[in-house]
Protein backbone atom coordinates (compact mmCIF):
# COMPACT_ATOMS: atom_id res chain seq x y z
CA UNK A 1 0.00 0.00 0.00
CA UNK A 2 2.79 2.34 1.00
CA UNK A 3 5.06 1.90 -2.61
CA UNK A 4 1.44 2.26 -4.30
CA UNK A 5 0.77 5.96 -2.53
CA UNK A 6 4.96 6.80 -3.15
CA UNK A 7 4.25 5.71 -6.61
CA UNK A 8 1.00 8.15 -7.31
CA UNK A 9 3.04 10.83 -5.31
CA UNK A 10 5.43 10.67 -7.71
CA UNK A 11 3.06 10.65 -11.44
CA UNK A 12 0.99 13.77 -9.32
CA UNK A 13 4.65 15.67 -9.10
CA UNK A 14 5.29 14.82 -12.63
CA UNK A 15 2.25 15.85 -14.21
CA UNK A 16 1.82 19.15 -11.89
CA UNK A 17 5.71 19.83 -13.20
CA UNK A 18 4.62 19.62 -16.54
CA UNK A 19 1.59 21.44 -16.75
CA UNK A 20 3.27 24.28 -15.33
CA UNK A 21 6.66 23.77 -17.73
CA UNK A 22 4.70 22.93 -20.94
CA UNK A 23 4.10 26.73 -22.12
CA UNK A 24 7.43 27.77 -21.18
CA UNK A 25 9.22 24.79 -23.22
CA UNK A 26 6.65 25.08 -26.43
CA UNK A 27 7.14 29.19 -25.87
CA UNK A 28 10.94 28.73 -26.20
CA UNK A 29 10.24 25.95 -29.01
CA UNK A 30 7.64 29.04 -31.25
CA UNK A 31 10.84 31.86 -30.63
CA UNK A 32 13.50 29.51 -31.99
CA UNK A 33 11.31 28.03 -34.93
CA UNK A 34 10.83 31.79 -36.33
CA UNK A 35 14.02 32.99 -35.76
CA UNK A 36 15.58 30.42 -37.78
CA UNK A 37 12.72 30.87 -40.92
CA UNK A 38 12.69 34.45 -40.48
CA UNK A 39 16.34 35.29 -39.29
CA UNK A 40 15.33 37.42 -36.71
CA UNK A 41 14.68 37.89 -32.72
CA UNK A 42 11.31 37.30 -31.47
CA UNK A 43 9.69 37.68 -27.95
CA UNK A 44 6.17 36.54 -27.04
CA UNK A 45 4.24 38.07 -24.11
CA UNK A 46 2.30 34.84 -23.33
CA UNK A 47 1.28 31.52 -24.41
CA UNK A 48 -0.77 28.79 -23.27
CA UNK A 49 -1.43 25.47 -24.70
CA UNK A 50 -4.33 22.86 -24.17
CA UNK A 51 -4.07 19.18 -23.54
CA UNK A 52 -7.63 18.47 -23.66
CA UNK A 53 -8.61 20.60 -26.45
CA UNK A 54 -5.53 21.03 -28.90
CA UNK A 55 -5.93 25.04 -29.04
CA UNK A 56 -2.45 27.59 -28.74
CA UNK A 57 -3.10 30.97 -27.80
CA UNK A 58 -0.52 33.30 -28.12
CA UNK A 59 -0.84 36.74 -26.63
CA UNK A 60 1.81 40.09 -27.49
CA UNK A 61 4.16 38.01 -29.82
CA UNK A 62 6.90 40.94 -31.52
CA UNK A 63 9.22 40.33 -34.59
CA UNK A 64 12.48 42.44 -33.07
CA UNK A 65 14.16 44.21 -35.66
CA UNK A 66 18.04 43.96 -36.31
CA UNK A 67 20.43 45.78 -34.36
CA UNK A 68 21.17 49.34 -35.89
CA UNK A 69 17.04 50.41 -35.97
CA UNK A 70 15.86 52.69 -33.90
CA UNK A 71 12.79 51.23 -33.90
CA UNK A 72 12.33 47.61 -31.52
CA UNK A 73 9.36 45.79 -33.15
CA UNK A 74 8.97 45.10 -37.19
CA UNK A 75 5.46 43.42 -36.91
CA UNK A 76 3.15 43.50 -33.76
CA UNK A 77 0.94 40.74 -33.73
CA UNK A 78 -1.33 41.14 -29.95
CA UNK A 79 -3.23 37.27 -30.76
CA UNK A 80 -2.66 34.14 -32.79
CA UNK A 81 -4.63 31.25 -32.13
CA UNK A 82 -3.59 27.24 -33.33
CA UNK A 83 -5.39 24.46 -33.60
CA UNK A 84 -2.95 21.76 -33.58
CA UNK A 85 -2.78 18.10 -34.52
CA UNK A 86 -1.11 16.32 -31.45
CA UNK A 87 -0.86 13.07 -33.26
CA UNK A 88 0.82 14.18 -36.19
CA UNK A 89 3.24 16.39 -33.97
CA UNK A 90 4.35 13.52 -32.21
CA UNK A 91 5.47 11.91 -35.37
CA UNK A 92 7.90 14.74 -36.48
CA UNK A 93 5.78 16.98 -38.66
CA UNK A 94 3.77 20.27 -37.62
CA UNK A 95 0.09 19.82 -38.85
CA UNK A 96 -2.19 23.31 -38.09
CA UNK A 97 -5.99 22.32 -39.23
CA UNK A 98 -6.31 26.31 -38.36
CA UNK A 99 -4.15 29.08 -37.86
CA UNK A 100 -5.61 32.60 -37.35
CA UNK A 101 -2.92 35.47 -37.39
CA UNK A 102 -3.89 39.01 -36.15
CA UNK A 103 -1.32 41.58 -36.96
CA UNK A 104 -1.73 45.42 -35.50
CA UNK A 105 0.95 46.61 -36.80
CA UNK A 106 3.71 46.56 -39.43
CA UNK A 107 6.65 49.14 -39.46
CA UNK A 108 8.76 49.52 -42.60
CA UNK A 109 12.03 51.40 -41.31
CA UNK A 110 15.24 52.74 -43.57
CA UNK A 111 17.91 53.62 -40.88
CA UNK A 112 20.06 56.68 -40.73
CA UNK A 113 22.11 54.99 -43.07
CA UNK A 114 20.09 54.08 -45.48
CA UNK A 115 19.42 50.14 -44.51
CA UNK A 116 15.68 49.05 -44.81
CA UNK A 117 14.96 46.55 -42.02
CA UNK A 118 12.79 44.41 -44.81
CA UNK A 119 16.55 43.36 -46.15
CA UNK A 120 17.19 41.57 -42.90
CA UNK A 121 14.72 39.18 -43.21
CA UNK A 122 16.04 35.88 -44.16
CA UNK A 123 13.60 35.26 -47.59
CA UNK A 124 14.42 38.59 -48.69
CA UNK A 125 18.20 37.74 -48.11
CA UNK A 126 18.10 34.75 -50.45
CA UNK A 127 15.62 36.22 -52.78
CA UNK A 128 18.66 38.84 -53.58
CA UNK A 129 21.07 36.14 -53.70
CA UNK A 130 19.40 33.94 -56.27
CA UNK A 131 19.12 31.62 -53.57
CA UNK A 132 16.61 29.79 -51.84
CA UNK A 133 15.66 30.10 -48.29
CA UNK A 134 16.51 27.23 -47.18
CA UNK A 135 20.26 27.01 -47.91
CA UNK A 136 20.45 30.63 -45.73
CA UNK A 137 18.83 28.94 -43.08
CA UNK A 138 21.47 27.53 -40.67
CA UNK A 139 19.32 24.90 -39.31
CA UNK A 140 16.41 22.60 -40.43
CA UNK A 141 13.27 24.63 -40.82
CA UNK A 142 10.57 22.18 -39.41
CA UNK A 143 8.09 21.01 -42.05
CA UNK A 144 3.84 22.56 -42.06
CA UNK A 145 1.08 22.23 -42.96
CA UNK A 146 -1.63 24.54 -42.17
CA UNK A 147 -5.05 23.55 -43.51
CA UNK A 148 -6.57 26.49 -43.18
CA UNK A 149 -5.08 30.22 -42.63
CA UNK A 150 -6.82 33.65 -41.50
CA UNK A 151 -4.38 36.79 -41.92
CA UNK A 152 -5.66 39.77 -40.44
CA UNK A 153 -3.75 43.40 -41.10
CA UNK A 154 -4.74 46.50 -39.54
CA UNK A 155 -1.69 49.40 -40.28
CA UNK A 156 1.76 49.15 -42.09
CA UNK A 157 3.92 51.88 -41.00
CA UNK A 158 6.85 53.56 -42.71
CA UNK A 159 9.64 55.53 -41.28
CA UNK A 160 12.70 57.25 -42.92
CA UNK A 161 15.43 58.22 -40.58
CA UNK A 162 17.84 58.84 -43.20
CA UNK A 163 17.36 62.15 -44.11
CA UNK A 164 18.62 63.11 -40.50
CA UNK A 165 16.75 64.97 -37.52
CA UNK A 166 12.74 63.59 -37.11
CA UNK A 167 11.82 60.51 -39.46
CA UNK A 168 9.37 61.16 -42.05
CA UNK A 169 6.43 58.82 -41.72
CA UNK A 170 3.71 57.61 -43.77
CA UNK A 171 1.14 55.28 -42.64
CA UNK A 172 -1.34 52.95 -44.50
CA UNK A 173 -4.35 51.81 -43.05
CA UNK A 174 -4.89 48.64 -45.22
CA UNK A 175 -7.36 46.46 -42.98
CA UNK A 176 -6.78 43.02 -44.76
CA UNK A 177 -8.71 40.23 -43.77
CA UNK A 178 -8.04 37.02 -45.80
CA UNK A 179 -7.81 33.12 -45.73
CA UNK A 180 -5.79 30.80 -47.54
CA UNK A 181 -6.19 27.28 -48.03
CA UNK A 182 -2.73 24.23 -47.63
CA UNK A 183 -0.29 26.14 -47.08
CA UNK A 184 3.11 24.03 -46.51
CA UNK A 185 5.88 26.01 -46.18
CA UNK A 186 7.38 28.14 -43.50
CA UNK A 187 9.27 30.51 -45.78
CA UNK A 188 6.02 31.08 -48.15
CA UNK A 189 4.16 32.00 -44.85
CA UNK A 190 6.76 34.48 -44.12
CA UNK A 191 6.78 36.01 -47.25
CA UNK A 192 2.91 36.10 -47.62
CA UNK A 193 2.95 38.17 -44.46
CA UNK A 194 5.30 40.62 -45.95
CA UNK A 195 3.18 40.92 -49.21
CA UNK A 196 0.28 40.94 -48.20
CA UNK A 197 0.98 43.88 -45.97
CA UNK A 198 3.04 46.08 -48.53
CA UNK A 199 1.27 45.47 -52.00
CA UNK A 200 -1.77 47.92 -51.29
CA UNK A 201 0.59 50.85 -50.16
CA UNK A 202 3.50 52.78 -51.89
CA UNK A 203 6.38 51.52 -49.51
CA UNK A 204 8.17 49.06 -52.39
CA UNK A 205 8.36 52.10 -54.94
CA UNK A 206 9.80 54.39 -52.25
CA UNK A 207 12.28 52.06 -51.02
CA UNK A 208 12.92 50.55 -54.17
CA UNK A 209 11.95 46.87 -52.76
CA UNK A 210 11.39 44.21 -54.65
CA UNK A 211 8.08 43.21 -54.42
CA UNK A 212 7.13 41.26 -57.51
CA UNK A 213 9.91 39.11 -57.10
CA UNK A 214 8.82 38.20 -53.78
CA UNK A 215 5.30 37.55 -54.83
CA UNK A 216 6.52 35.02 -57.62
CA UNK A 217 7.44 33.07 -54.79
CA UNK A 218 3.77 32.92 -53.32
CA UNK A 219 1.59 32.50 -56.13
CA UNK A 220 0.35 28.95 -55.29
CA UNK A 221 -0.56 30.09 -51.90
CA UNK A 222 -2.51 33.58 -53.09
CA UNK A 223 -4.22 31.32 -55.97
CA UNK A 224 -6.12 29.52 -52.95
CA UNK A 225 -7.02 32.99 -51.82
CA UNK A 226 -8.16 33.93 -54.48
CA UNK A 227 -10.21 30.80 -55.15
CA UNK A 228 -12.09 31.14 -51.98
CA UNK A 229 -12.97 34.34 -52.98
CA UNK A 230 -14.44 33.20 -55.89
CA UNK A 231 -16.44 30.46 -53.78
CA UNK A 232 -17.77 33.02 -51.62
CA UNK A 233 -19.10 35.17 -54.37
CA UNK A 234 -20.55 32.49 -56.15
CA UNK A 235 -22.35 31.00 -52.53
CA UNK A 236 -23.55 34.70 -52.39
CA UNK A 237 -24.77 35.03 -56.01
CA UNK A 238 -26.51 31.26 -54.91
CA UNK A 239 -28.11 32.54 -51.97
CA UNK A 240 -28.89 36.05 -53.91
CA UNK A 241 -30.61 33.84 -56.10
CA UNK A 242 -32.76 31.64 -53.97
CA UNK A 243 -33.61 34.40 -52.40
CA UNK A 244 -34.90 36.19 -55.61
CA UNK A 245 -36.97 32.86 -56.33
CA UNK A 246 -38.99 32.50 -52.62
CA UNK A 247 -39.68 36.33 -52.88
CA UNK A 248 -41.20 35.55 -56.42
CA UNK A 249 -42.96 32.23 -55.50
CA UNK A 250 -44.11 34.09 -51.99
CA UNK A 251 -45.78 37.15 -54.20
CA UNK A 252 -47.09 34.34 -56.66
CA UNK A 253 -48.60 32.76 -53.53
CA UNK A 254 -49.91 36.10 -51.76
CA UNK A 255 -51.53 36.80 -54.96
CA UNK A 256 -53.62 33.80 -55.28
CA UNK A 257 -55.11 34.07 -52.06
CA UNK A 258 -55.74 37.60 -52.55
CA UNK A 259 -58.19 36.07 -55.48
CA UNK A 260 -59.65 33.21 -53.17
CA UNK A 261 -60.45 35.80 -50.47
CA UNK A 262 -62.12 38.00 -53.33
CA UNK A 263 -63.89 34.68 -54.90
CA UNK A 264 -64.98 33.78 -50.59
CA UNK A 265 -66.20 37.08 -50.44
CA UNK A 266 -67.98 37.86 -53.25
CA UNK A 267 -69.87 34.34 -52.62
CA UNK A 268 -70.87 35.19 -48.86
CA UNK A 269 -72.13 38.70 -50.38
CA UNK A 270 -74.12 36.97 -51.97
CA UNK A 271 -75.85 34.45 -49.70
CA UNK A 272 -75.97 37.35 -47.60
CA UNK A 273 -78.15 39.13 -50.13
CA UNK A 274 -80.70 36.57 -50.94
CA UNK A 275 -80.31 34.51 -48.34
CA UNK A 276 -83.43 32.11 -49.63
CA UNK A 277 -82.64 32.22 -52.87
CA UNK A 278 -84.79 33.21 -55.61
C-alpha cells in the first residue's frame, strides 16, 4: 500500500511539473522556430497550450528588428490562435488544421544609413542572392502544414530616418482580412505576411523593394485565396438567387389568395343578399 501511494506521489509531481513547464518549453520551441525561418529575434508576451482541447493561444508576440534600428518591433501581432494536430506532432511533422494570425501593426524602417529593415529578413536575403531560403537557413526549418489560414492586417507603417533629424512617416491603413487554403511552407508563410501587408501601399516604390519578385514566390498560396474568394461570391450570387426565387414564388402565392379571399367574399355577399334564394 505504501510503494502504491509513493508511486501516485510521484506521477501527481510529474504531471503538476509539466503542466506548469509545458508553455514555457513550447514558448521557447515558437521563438526559436521563427528565428531560424525568419532570421530574426522574437519575444512573445504569453502563451498557453491545451491538452484536452488542442488550441495555442498566443498573446503580445513581436518580430524584433536587427540591431542598428531605432525602432524595436517590425510586426506587432497582440493574438494568434492554433489548432494543432497532437498526433501528427508527435510523429515529427507540424500539422495546423487552423491558424488565425492578427497583426496590429507593421513598421517599414530605412535607418540613418540608409538600410531598410525588410533586407534583414532571411527570404528577402536569399531572394537577392538567387538563392533559396533554405540554404540561408542555418538549421532545419521544421516542415507545415496549415489547412486552413486567416491573416488579419490592420496598419503598415513607414519611417525614414535617413534624411537626418525627425523621421518622415507615412502610414497605410490597409485592414486586410483574408484566408488561404494548404499552405506548406514556413518561408512562403513568411513572405505572404510581408506581401500581403506592402502590396496595397506605396512603400516598395519608395524604397525601391522588390516586391514582384517576392510575390513570384507565393503565387500557389494567393491562388487559394483567391479561389475562396471566388467560392464566396458564387455562394452569395446562390443565396442572392434563392432568395430572388422564394420572394417571387411568396408574391405568386400572396396573390392567389388575394383572389380566393375575393372569390370567398364575393360568394358570402351573396348568400348574404338573398339569403333564400330566388
Amino acid at each position: 500500500m505504501k510503494k502504491i501511494i509513493t508511486i501516485a506521489a510521484v506521477v501527481l509531481v510529474v504531471v503538476f511539473v509539466a503542466a506548469f513547464t509545458k508553455d514555457a518549453v513550447i514558448k521557447m520551441s515558437v521563438e526559436k522556430g521563427v528565428e531560424l525561418v525568419m532570421g530574426l529575434k522574437l519575444n512573445i508576451g504569453g502563451l498557453s497550450v491545451g491538452i484536452l482541447r488542442p488550441i495555442v493561444h498566443i498573446k503580445n508576440l513581436k518580430l524584433l528588428n536587427p540591431p542598428g534600428f531605432h525602432d524595436r518591433t517590425m510586426i506587432d501581432m497582440p493574438e494568434i490562435y492554433v489548432n494543432y494536430d497532437l498526433p501528427a506532432i508527435m510523429g515529427g511533422k507540424i500539422h495546423l488544421p487552423e491558424v488565425r494570425l492578427a497583426l496590429r501593426e507593421f513598421v517599414v524602417v530605412k535607418n540613418a544609413n540608409g538600410k531598410l529593415n525588410l533586407d534583414s529578413l532571411r527570404m528577402v536575403r536569399a531572394q537577392k542572392e538567387g538563392k533559396a531560403p533554405s540554404e540561408e537557413t542555418p538549421g532545419k526549418a521544421p516542415e507545415i502544414q496549415i489547412d486552413s489560414l486567416n491573416l488579419s492586417i490592420g496598419k503598415v507603417v513607414y519611417r525614414d530616418y535617413s534624411k537626418g533629424g525627425a523621421p518622415i512617416v507615412k502610414e497605410f491603413n490597409v485592414n486586410i482580412n483574408e484566408s488561404y487554403t494548404n499552405v506548406d511552407d514556413p518561408y512562403s508563410l513568411a513572405s505572404l505576411i510581408v506581401v500581403k501587408a506592402l502590396m496595397n501601399t506605396s512603400i516598395a516604390s519608395l524604397t525601391n523593394f522588390d516586391l514582384r519578385g517576392m510575390q513570384g514566390t507565393i503565387g500557389d498560396t494567393l491562388a487559394s485565396a483567391h479561389k475562396m474568394a471566388a467560392n464566396v461570391m458564387e455562394n452569395v450570387a446562390a443565396s442572392q438567387e434563392t432568395a430572388k426565387q422564394a420572394a417571387k414564388a411568396a408574391t405568386e402565392a400572396a396573390a392567389k389568395a388575394q383572389d380566393v379571399a375575393k372569390q370567398t367574399a364575393d360568394t358570402v355577399k351573396n348568400v348574404f343578399k338573398n339569403p333564400f334564394g330566388e
